[in-house]
N, C-alpha and C. Protein backbone atom coordinates (compact mmCIF):
# COMPACT_ATOMS: atom_id res chain seq x y z
N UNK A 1 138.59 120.77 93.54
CA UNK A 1 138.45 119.43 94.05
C UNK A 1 136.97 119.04 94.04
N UNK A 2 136.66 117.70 93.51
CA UNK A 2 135.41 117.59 93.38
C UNK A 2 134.75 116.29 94.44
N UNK A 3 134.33 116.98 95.33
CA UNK A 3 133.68 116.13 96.27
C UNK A 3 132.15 114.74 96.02
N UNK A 4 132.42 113.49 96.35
CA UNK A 4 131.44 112.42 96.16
C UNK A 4 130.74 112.97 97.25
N UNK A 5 129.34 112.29 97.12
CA UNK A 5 128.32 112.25 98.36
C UNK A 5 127.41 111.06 97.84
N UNK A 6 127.39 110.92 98.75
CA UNK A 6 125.94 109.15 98.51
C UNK A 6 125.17 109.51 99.99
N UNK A 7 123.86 109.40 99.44
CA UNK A 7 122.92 109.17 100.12
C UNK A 7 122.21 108.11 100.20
N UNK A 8 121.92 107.44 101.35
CA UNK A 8 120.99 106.11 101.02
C UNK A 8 119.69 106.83 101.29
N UNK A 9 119.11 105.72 100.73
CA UNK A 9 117.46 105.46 100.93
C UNK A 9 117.17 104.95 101.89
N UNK A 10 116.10 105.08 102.68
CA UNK A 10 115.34 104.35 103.69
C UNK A 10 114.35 103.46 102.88
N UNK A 11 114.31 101.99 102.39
CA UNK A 11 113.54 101.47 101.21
C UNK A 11 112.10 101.39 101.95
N UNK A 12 111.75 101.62 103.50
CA UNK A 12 110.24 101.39 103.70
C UNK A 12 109.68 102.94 103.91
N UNK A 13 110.76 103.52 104.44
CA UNK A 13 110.01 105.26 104.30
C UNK A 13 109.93 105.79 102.96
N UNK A 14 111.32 105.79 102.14
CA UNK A 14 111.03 106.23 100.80
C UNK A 14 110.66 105.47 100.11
N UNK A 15 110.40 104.21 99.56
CA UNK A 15 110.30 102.84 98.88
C UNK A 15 109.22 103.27 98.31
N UNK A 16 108.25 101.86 97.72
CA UNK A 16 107.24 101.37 96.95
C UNK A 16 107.01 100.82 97.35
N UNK A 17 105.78 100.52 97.95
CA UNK A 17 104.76 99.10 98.73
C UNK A 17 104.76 98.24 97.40
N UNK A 18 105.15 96.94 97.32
CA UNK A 18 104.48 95.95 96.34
C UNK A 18 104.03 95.02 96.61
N UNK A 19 103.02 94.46 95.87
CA UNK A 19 102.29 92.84 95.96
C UNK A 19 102.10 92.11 95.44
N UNK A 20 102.39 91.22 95.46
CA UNK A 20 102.85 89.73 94.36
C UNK A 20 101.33 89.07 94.47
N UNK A 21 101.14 88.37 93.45
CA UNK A 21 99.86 87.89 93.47
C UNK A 21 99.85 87.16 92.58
N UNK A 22 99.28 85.69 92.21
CA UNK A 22 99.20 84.49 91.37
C UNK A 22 98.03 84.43 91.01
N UNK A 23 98.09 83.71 89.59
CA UNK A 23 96.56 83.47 88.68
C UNK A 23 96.43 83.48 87.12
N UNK A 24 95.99 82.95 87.22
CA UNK A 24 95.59 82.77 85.37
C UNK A 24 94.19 83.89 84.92
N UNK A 25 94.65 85.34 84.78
CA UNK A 25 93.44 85.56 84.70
C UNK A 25 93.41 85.87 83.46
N UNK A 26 91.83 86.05 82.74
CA UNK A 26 91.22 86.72 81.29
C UNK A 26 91.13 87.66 81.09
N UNK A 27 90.61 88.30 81.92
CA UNK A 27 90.28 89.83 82.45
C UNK A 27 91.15 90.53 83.10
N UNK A 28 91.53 92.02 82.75
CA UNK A 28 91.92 92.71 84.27
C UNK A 28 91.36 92.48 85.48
N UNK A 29 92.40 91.57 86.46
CA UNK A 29 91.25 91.48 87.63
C UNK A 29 91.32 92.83 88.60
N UNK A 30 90.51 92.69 89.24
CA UNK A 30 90.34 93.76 90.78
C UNK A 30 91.33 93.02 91.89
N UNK A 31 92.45 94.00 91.51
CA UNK A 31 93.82 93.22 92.84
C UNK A 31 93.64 93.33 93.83
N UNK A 32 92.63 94.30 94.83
CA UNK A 32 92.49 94.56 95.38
C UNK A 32 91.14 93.69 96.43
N UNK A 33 91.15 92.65 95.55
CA UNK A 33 90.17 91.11 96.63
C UNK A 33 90.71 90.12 96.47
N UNK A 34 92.03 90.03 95.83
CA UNK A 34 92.61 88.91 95.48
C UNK A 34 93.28 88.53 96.91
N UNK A 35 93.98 86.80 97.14
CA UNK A 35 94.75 87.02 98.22
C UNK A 35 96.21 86.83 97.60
N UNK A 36 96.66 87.95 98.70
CA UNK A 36 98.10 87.96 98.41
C UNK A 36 99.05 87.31 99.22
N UNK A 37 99.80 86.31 98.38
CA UNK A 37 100.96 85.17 98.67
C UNK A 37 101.93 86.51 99.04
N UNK A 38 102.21 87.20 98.74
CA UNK A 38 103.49 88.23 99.15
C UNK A 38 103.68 89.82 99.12
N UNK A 39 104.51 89.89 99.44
CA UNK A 39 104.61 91.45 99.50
C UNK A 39 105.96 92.16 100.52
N UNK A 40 105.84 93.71 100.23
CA UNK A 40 107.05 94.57 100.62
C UNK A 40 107.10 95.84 100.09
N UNK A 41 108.43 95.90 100.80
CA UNK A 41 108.89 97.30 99.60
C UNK A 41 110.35 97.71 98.95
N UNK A 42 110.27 98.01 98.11
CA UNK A 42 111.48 98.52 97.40
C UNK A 42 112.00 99.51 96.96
N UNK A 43 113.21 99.87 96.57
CA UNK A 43 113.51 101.52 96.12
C UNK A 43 113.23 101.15 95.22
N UNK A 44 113.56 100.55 94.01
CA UNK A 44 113.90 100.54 92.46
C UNK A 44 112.28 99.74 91.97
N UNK A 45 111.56 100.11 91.43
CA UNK A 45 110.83 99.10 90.55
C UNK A 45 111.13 98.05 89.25
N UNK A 46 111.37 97.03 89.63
CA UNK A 46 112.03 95.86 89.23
C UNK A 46 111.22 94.72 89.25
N UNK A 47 111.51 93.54 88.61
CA UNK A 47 111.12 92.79 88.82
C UNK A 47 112.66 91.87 88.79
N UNK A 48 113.77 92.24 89.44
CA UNK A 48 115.29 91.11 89.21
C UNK A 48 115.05 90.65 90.89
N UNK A 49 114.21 91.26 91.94
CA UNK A 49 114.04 90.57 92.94
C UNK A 49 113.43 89.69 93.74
N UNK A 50 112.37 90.07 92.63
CA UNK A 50 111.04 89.12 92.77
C UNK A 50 111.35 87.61 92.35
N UNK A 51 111.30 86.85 92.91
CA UNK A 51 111.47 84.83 92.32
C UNK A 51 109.86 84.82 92.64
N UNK A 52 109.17 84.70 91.74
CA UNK A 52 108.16 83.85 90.86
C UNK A 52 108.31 82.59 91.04
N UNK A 53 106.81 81.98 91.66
CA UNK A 53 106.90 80.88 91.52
C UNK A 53 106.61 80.24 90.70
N UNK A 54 105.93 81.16 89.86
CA UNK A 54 105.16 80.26 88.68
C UNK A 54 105.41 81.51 87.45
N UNK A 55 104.93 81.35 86.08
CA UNK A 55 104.80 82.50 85.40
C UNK A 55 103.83 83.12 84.94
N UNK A 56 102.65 82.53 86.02
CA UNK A 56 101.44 83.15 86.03
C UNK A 56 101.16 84.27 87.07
N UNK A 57 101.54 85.24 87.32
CA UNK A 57 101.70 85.93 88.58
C UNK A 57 101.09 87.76 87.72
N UNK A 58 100.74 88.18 89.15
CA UNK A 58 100.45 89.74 88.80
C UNK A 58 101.40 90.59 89.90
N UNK A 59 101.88 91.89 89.52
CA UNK A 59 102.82 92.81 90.70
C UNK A 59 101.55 94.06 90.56
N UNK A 60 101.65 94.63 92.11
CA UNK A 60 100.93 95.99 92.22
C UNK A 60 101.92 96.87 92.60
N UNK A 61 101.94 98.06 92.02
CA UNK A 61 102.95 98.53 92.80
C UNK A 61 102.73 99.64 93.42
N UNK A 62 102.79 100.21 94.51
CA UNK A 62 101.78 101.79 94.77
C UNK A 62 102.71 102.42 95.88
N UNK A 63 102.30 103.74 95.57
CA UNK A 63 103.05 104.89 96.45
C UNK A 63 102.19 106.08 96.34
N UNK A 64 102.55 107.29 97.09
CA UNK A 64 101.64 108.38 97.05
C UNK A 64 102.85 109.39 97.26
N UNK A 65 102.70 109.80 96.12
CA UNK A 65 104.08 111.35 95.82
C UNK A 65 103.17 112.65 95.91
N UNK A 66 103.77 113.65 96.37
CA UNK A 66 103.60 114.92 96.71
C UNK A 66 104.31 115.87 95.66
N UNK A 67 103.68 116.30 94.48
CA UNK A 67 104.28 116.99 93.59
C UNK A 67 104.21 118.39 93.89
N UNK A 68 104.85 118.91 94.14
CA UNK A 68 105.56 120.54 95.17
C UNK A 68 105.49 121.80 94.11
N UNK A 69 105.85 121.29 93.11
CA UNK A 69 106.46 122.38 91.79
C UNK A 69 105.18 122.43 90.84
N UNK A 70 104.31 122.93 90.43
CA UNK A 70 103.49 123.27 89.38
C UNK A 70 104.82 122.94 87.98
N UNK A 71 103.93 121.97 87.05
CA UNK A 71 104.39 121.52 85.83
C UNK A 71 103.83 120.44 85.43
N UNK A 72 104.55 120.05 83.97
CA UNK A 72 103.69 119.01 83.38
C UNK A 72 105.07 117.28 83.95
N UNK A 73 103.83 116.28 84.77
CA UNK A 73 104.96 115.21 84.88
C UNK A 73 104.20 114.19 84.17
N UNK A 74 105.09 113.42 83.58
CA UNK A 74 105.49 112.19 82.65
C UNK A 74 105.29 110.41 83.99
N UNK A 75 104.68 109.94 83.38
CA UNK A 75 104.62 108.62 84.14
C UNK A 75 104.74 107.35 82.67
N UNK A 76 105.31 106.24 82.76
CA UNK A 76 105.09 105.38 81.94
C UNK A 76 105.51 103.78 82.59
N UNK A 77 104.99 102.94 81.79
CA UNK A 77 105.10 102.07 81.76
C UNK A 77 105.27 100.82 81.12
N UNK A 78 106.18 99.62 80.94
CA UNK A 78 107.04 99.14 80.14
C UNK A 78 106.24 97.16 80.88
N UNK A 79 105.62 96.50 79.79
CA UNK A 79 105.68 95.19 80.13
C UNK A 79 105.26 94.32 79.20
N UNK A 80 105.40 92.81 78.83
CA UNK A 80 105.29 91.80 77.68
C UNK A 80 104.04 91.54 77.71
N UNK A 81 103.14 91.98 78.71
CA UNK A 81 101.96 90.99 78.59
C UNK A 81 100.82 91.62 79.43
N UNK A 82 101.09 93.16 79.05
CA UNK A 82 99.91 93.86 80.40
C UNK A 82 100.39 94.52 81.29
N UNK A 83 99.58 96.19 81.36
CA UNK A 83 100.50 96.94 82.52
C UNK A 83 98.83 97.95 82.63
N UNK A 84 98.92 99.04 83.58
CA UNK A 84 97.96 99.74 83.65
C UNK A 84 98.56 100.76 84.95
N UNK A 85 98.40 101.76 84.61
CA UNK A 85 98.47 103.15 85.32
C UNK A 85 97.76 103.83 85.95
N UNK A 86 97.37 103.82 87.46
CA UNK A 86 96.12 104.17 87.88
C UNK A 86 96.75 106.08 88.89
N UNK A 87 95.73 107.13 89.02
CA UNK A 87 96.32 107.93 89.26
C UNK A 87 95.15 108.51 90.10
């Protein structure tokens, strides 16, 4: 017999802090003096929850993981118009 189990998430203990932020910029800006119109957190990194007000906008997304196991880990990132990986 094969038993289900579901576990939820706690989305602000386990989650992703994110921050929404608007602008037309040229440059990579420094997100970190900008002011931010919004913010939260989420399990999933997405953007199907976010409503944009405009389609000039930037997302930050940050967390701090505790890697336990010695090995090699993989990070990537997927976007149309600009992304960056800070570690």
């Amino acid at each position: 017999m094969c038993e289900s189990r579901i576990e939820l998430a706690d989305s602000v203990r386990n989650g992703v802090r994110y921050t929404y932020l608007e602008g037309d910029w040229k440059r990579w800006p420094d997100f970190r003096h900008l002011k931010t119109p919004g913010g939260g957190h989420v399990y999933e990194i997405s953007l199907k929850d976010i409503h944009a007000e405009t389609v000039k906008f930037g997302m930050v997304f940050s967390r701090q993981i505790a890697m336990t196991r010695p090995g090699l880990y993989t990070f990537s990132l997927i976007s149309n118009d600009g992304n960056a990986l800070f570690y």
